[in-house]
N, C-alpha and C. Protein backbone atom coordinates (compact mmCIF):
# COMPACT_ATOMS: atom_id res chain seq x y z
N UNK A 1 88.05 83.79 71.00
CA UNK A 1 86.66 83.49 71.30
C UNK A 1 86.61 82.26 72.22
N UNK A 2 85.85 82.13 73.34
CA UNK A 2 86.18 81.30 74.32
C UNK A 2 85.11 80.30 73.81
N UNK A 3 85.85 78.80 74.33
CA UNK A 3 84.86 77.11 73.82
C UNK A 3 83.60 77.58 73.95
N UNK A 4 82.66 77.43 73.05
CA UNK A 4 81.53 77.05 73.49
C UNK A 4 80.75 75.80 74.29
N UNK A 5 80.73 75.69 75.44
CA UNK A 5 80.30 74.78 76.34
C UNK A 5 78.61 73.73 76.25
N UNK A 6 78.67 72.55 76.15
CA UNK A 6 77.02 71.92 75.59
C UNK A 6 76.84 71.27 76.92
N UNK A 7 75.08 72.35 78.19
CA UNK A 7 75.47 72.30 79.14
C UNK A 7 74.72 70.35 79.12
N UNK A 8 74.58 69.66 77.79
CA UNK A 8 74.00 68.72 78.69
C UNK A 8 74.94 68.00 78.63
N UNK A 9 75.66 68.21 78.03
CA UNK A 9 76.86 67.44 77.75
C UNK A 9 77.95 67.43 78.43
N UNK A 10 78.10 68.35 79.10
CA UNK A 10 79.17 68.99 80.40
C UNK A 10 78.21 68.01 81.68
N UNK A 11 77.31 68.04 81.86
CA UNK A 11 76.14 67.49 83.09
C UNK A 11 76.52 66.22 82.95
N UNK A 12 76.30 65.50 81.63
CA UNK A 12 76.26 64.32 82.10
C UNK A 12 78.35 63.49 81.80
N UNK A 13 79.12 64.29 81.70
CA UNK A 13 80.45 64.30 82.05
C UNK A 13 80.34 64.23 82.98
N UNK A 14 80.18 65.17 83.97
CA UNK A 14 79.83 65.30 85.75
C UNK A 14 79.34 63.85 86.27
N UNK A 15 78.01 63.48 86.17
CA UNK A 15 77.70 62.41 86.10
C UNK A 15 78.09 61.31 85.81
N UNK A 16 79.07 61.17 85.09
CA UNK A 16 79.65 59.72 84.38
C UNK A 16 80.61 59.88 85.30
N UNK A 17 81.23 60.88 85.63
CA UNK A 17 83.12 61.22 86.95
C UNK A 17 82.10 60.71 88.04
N UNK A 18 80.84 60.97 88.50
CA UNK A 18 80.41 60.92 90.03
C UNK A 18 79.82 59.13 89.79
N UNK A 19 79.78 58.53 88.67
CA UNK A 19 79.40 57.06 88.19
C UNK A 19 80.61 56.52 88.91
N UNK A 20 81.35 56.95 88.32
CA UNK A 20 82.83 56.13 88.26
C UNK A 20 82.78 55.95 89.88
N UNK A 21 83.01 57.35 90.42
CA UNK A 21 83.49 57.41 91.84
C UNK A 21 82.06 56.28 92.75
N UNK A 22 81.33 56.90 92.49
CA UNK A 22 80.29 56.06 93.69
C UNK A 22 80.67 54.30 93.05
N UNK A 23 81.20 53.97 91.88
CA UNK A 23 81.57 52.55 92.16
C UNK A 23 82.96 51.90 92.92
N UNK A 24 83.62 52.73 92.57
CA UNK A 24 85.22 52.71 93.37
C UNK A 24 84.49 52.49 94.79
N UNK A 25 84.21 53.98 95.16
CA UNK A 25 84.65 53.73 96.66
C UNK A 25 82.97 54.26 97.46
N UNK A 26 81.65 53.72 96.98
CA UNK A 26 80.92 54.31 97.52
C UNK A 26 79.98 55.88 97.51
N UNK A 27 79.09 56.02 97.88
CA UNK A 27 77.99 57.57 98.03
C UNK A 27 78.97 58.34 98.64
N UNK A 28 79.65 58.12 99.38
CA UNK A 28 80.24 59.36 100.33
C UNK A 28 81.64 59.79 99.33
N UNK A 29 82.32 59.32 98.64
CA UNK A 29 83.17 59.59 97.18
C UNK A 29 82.86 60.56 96.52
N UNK A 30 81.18 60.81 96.58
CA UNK A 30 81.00 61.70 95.12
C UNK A 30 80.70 63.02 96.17
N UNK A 31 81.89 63.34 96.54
CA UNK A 31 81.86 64.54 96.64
C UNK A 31 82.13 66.28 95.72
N UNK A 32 81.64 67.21 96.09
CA UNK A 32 81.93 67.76 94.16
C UNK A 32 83.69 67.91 94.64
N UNK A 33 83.83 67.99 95.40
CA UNK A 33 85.45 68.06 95.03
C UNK A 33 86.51 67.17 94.55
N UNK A 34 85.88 65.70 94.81
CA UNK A 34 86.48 64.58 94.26
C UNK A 34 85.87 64.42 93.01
N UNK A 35 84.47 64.55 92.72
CA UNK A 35 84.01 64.58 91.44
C UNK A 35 84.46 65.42 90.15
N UNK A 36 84.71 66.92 91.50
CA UNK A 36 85.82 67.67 90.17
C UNK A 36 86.94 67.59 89.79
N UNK A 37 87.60 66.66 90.79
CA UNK A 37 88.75 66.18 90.27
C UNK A 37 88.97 64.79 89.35
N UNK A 38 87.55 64.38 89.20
CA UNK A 38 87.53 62.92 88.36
C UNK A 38 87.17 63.07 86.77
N UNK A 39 86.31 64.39 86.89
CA UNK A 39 86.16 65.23 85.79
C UNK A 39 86.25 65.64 85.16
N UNK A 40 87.87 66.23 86.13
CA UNK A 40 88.70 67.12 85.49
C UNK A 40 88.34 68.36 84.93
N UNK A 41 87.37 68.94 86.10
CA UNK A 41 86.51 70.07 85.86
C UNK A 41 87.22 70.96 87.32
N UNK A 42 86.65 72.03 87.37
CA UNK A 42 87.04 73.00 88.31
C UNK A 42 85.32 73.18 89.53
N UNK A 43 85.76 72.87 90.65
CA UNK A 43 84.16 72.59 91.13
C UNK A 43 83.54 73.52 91.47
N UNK A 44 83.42 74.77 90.83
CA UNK A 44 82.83 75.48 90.21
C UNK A 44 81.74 75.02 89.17
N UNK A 45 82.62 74.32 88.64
CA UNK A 45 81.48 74.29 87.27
C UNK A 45 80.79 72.63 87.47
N UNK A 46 80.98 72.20 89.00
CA UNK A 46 79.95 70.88 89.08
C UNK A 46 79.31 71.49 89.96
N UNK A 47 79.46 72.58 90.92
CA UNK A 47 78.22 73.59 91.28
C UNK A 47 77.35 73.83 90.92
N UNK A 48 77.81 74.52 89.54
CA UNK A 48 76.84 74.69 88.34
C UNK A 48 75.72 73.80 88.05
N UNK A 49 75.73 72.96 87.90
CA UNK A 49 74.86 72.03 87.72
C UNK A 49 74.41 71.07 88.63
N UNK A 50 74.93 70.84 89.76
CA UNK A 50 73.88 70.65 90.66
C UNK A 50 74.46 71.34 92.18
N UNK A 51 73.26 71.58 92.65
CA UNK A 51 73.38 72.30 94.21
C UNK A 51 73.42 71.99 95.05
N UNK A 52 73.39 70.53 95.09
CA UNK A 52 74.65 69.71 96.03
C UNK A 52 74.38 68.41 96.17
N UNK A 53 75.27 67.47 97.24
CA UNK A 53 75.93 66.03 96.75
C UNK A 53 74.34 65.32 96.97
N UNK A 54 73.20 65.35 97.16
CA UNK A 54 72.16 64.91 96.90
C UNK A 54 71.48 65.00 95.67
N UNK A 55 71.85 66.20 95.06
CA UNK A 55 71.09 66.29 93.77
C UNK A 55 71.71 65.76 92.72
N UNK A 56 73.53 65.44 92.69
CA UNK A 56 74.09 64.79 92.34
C UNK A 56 73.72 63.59 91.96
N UNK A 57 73.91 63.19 93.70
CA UNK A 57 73.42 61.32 93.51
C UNK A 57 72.26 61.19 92.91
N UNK A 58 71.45 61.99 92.91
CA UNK A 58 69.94 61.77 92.33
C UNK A 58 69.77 61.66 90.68
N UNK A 59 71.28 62.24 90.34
CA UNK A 59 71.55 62.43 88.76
C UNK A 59 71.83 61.30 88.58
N UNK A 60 72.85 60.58 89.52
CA UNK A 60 73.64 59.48 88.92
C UNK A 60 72.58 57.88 89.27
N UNK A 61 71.91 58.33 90.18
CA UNK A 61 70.78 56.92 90.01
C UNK A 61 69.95 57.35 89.53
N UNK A 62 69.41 58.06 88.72
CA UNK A 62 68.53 58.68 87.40
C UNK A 62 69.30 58.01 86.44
N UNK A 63 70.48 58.13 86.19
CA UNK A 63 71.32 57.60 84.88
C UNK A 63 71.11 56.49 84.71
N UNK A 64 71.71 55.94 85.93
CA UNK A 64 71.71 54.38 85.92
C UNK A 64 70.36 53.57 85.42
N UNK A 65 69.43 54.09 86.42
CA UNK A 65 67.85 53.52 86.00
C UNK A 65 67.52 54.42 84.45
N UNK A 66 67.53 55.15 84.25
CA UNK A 66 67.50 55.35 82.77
C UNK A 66 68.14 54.68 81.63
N UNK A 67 69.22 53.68 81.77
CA UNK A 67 70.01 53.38 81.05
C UNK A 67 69.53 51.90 81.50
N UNK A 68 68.92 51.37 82.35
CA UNK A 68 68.26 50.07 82.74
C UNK A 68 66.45 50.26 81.87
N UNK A 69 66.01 51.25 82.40
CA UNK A 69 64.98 51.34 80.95
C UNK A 69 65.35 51.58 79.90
N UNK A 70 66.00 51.85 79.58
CA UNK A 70 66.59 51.84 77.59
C UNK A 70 66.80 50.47 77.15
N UNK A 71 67.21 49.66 78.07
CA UNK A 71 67.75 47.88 77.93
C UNK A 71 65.95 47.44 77.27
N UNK A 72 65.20 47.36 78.59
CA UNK A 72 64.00 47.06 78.53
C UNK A 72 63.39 47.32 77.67
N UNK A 73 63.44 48.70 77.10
CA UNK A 73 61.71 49.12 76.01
C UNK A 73 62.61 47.88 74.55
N UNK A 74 63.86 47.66 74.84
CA UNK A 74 64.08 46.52 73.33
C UNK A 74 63.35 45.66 73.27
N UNK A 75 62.39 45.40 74.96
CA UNK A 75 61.86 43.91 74.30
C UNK A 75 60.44 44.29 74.88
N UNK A 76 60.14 44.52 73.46
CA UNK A 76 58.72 44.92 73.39
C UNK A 76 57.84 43.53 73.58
N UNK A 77 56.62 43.53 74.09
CA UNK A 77 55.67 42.32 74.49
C UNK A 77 55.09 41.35 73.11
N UNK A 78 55.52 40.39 73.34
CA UNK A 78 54.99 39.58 72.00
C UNK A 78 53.62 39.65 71.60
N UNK A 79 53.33 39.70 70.68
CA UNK A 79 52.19 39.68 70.01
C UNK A 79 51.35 38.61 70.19
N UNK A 80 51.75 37.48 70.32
CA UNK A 80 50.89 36.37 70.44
C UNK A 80 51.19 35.94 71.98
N UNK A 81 49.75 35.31 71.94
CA UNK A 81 49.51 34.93 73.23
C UNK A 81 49.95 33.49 74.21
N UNK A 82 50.99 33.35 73.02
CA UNK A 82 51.88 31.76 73.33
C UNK A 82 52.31 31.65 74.65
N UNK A 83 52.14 31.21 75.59
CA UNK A 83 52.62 31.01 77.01
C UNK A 83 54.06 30.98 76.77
N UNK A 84 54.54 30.39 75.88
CA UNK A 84 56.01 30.37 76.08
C UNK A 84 56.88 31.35 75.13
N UNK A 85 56.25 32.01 74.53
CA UNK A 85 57.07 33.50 74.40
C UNK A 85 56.90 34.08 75.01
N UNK A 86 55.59 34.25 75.87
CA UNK A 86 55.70 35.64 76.92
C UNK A 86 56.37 35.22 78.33
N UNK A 87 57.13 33.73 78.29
CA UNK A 87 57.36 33.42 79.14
C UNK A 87 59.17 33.86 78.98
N UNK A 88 59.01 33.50 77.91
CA UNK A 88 60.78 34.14 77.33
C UNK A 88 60.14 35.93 77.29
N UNK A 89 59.70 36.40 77.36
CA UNK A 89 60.06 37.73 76.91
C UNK A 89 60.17 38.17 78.97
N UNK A 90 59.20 37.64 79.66
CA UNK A 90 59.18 37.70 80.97
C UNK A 90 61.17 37.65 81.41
N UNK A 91 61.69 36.48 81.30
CA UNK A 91 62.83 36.32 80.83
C UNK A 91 63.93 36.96 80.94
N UNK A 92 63.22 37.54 79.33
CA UNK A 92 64.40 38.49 78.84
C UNK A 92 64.72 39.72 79.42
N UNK A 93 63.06 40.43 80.18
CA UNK A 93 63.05 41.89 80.96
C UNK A 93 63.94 41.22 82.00
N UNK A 94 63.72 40.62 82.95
CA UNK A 94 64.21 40.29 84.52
C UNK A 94 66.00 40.03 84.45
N UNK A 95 65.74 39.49 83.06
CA UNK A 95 67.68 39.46 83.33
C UNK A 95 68.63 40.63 82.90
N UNK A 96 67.67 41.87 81.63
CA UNK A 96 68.29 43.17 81.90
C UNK A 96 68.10 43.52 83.46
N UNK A 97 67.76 43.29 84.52
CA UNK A 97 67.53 43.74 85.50
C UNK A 97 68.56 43.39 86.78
N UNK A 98 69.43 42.41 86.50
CA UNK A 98 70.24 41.77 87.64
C UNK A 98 71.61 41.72 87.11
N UNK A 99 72.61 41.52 87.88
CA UNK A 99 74.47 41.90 87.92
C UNK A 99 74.79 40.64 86.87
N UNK A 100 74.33 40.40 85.43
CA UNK A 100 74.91 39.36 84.66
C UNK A 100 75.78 39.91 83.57
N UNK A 101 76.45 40.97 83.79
CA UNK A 101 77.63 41.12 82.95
C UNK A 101 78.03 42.86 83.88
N UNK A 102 79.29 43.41 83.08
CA UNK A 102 79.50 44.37 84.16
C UNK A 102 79.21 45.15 83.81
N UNK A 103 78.69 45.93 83.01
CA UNK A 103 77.32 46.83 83.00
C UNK A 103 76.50 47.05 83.92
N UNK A 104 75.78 45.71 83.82
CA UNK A 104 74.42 45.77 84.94
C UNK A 104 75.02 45.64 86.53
N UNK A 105 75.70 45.24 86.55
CA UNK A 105 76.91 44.59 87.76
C UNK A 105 77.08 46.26 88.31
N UNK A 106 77.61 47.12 87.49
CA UNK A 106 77.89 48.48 87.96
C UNK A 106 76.75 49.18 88.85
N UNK A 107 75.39 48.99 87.45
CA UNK A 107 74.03 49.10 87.66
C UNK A 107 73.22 48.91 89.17
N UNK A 108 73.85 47.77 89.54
CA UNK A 108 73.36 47.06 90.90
C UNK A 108 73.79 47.74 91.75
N UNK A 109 74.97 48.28 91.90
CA UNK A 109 75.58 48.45 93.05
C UNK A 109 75.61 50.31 92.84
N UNK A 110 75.36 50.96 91.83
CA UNK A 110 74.64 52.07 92.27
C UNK A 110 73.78 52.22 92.75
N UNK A 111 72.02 51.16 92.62
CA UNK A 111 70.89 51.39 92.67
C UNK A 111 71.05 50.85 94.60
N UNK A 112 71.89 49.84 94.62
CA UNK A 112 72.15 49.72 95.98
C UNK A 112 72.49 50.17 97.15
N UNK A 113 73.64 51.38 96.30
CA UNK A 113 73.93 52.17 97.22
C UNK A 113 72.66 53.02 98.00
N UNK A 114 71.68 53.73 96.50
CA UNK A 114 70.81 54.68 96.61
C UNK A 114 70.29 54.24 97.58
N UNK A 115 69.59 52.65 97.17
CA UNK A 115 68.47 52.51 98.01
C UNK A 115 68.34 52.19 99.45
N UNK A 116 70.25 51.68 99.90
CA UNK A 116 70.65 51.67 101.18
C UNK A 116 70.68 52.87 101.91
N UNK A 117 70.77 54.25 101.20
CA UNK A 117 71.02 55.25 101.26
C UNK A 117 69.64 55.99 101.77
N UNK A 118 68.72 55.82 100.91
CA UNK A 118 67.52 56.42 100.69
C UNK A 118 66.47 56.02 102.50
N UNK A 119 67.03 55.31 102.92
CA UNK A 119 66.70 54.99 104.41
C UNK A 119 66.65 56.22 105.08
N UNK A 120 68.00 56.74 105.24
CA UNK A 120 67.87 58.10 106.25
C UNK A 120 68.25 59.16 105.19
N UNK A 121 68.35 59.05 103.98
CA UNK A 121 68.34 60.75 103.15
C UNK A 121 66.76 60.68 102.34
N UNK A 122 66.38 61.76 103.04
CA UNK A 122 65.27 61.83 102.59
C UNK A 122 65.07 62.35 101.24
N UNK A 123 66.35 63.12 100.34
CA UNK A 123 66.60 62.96 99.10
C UNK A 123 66.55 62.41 98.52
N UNK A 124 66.99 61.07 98.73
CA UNK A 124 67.02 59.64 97.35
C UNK A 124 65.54 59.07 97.50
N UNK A 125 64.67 59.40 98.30
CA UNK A 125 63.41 58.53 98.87
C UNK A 125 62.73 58.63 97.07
N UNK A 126 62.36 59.73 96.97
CA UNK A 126 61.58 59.94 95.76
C UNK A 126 61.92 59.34 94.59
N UNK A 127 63.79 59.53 94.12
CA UNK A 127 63.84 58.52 93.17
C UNK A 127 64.19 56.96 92.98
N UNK A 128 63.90 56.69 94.21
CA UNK A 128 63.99 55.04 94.27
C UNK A 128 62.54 54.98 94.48
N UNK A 129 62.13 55.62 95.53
CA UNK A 129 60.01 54.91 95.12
C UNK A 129 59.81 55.38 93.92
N UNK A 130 59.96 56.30 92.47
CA UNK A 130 59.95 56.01 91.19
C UNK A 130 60.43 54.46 90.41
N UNK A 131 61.45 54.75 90.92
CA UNK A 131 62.21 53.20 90.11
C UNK A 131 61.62 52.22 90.71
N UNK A 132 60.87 52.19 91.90
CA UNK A 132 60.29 50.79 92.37
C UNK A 132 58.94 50.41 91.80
N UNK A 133 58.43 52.03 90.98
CA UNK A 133 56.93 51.70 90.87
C UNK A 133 56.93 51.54 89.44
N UNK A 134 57.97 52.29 88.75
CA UNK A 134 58.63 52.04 87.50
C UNK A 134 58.23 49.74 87.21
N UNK A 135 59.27 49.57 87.91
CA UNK A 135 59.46 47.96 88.32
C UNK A 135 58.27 47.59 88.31
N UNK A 136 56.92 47.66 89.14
CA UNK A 136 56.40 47.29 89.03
C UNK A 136 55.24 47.06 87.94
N UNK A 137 55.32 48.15 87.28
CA UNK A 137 54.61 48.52 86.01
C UNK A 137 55.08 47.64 85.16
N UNK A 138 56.06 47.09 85.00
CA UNK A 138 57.04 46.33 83.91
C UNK A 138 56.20 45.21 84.04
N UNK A 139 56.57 44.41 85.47
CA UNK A 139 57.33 43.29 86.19
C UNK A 139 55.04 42.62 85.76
N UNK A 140 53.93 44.09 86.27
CA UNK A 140 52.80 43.84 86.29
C UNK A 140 52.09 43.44 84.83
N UNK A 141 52.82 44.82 83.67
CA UNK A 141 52.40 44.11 82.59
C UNK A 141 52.66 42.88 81.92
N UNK A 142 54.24 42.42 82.12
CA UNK A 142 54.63 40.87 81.55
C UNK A 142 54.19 39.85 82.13
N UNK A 143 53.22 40.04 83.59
CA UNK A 143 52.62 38.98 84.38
C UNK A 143 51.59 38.88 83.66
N UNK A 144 50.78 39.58 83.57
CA UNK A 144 49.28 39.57 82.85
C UNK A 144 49.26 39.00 81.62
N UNK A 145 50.47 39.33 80.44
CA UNK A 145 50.67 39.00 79.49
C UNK A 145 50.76 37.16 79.20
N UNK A 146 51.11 37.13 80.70
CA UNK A 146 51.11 35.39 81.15
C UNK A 146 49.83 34.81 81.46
N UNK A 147 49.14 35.85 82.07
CA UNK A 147 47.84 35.49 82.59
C UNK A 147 48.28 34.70 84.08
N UNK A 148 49.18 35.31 84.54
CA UNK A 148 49.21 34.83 85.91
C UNK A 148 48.32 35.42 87.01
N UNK A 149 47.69 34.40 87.48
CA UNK A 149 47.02 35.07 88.73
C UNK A 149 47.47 36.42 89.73
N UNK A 150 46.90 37.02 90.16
CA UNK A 150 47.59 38.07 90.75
C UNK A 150 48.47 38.71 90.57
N UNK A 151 48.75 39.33 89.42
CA UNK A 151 49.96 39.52 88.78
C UNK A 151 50.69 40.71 90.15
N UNK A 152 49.85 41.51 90.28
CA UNK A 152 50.57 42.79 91.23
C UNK A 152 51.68 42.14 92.62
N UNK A 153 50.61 40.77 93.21
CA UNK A 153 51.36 40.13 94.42
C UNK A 153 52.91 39.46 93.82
N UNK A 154 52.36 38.61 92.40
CA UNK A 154 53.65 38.03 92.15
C UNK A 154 55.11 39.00 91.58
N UNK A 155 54.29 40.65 90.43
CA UNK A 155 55.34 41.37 90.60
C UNK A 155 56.17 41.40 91.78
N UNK A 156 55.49 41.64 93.29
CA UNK A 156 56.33 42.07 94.30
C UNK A 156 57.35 40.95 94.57
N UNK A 157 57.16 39.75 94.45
CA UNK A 157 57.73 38.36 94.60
C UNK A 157 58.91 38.40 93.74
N UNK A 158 58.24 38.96 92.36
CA UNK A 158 59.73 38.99 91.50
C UNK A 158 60.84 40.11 91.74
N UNK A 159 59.76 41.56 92.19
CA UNK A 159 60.72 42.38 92.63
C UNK A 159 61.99 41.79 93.90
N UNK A 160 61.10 41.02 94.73
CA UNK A 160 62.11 41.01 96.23
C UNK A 160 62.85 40.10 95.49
N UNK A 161 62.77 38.86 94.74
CA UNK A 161 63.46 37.95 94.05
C UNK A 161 64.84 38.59 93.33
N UNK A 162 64.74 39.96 92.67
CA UNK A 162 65.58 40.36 91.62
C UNK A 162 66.81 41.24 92.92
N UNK A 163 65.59 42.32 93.60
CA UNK A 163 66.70 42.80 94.85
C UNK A 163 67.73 41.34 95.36
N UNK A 164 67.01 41.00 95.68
CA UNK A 164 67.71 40.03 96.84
C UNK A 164 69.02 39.23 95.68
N UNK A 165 69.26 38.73 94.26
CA UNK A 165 70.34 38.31 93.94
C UNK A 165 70.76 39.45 93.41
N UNK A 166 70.50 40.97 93.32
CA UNK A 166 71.00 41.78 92.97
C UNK A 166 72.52 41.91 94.15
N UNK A 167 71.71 42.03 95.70
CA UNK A 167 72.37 42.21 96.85
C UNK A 167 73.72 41.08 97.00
N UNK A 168 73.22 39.96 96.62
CA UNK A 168 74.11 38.71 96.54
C UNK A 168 74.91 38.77 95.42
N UNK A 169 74.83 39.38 94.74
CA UNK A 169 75.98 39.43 93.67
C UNK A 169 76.82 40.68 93.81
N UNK A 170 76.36 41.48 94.57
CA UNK A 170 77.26 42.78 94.39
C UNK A 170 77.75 43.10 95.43
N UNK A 171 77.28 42.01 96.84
CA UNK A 171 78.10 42.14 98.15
C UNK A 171 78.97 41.19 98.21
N UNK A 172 79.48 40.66 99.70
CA UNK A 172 80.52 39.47 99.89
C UNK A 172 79.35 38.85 100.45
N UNK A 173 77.84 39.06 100.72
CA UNK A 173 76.75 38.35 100.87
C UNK A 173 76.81 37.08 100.43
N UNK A 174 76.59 37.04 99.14
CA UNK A 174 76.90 36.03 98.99
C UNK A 174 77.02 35.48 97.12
N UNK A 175 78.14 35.90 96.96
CA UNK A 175 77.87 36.75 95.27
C UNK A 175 77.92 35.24 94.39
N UNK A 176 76.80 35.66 93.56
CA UNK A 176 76.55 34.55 92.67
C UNK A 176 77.28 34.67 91.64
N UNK A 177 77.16 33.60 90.51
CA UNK A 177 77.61 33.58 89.51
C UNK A 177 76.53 34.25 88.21
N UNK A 178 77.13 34.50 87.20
CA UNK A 178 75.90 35.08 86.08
C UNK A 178 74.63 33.64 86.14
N UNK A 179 76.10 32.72 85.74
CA UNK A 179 74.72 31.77 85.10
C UNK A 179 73.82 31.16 86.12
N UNK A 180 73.88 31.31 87.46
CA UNK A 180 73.35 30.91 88.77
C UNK A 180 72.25 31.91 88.36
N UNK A 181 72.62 32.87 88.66
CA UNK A 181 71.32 33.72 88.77
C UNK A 181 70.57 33.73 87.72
N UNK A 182 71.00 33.33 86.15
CA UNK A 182 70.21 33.17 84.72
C UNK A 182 69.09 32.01 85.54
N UNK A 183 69.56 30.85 85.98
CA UNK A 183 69.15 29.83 86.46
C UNK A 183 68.05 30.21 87.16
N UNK A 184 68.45 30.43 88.27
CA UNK A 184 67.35 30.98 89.42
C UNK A 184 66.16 31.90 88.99
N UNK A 185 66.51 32.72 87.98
CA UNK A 185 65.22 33.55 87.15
C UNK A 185 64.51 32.65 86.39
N UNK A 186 64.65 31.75 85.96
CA UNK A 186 64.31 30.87 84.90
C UNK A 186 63.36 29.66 85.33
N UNK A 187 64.23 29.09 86.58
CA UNK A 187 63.41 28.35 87.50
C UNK A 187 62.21 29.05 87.95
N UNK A 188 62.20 30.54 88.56
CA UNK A 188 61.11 30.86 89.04
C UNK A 188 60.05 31.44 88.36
N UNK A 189 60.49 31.70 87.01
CA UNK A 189 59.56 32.03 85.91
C UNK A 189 58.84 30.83 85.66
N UNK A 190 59.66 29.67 85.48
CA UNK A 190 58.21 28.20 85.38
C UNK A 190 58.02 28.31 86.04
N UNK A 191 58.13 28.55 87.60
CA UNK A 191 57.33 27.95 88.63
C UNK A 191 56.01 28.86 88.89
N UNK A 192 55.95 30.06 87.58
CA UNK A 192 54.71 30.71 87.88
C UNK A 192 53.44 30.13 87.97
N UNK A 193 52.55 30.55 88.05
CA UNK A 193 51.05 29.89 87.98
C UNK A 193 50.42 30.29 87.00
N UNK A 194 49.98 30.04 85.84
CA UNK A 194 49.28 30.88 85.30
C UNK A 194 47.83 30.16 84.80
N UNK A 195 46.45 31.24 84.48
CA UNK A 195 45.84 30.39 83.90
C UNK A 195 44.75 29.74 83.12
N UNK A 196 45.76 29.88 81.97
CA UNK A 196 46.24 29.29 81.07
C UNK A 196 45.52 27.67 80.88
C-alpha cells in the first residue's frame, strides 16, 4: 500500500527547501529544480504544488510574513492607558520586526529579497503591498494607543525607520549590531509626540 502523502505538509517541506535556498544564495536559487533537490523531492512533485518559481516565492514570503505575524498577535495591546506600557508594548511589536537574532535576520533578508524583487515582477507586487498594509495596521493601532498625533504619517516614519535598519543589517550597507538597532527603536519611540 503506497505512503499516504499530507499535501500541506509536503507544501510547506517545499517551502522550508525554497526558505533555505533563497537565503544561501538568493530569488534566482529557488528554482524547482534546485528546490527539488533541497527537498529531496522529485520536481514533479514541487510542480505539484506550485505552477511556477513566482508562485513559489510568493509561498515563501507568505511564510516568512506569516511567521512575523504569529511573533506579533503575542503582544496583545495593554489594557491601560499608561503612556509607558503602550510605549513598551510599541517596543516590543517593532523589535519582532527587525534582524535582532537569526530568525528575524533570515526574516529580513527574505522580505528583502521580495521586495527588491517585486520592482519588476509583477508577481510579488501583491504580496508585499499586503505585508506593507498589514504593517501599517499594526504600526497605526499601537500609535493611537499612544495617542500620538497623526498616527498614519508617523506609522510611515516607523515603517521607513524599520526597512531602512532592516536593509543595514542584512546588507554590507551597513550592518548593525542587535543592540544598536534595540537602541535606535527605543530612542525613536521617546522621541514620539504624543498627546498626552
Amino acid at each position: 500500500m503506497p505512503a499516504r502523502i499530507d499535501p500541506v505538509e509536503r507544501r510547506s517541506h517545499i517551502v522550508e527547501a525554497a526558505l533555505r535556498l533563497v537565503l544561501k544564495e538568493g530569488l534566482s536559487a529557488a528554482t524547482f529544480r534546485r528546490v527539488a533537490a533541497e527537498s529531496q523531492l522529485n520536481i514533479g512533485s514541487v510542480r505539484h504544488y506550485f505552477a511556477d518559481h513566482e508562485s513559489l516565492v510568493v509561498a515563501v514570503v507568505t511564510e516568512a510574513g506569516n511567521r512575523m505575524g504569529q511573533r506579533l498577535m503575542k503582544h496583545t495591546p495593554p489594557q491601560s492607558r499608561d503612556l509607558s506600557r503602550q510605549r513598551q508594548h510599541l517596543i516590543a511589536l517593532l523589535e519582532e520586526l527587525v534582524p535582532l537574532d537569526a530568525e528575524r535576520h533570515s526574516e529580513a533578508v527574505i522580505l528583502m529579497e521580495v521586495i527588491a524583487a517585486s520592482r519588476t515582477t509583477e508577481a510579488f507586487r501583491a504580496a508585499t503591498a499586503q505585508m506593507a498594509t498589514d504593517l501599517d495596521d499594526v504600526l497605526v493601532t499601537a500609535l493611537k494607543g499612544m495617542s500620538v498625533p497623526q498616527p498614519s504619517l508617523e506609522a510611515q516614519r516607523l515603517a521607513s525607520l524599520l526597512s531602512g535598519l532592516a536593509l543595514d543589517a542584512v546588507t554590507a550597507h551597513g550592518p548593525r549590531k542587535p543592540t544598536t538597532i534595540a537602541k535606535i527603536l527605543r530612542l525613536h519611540v521617546d522621541s514620539l509626540p504624543t498627546s498626552r
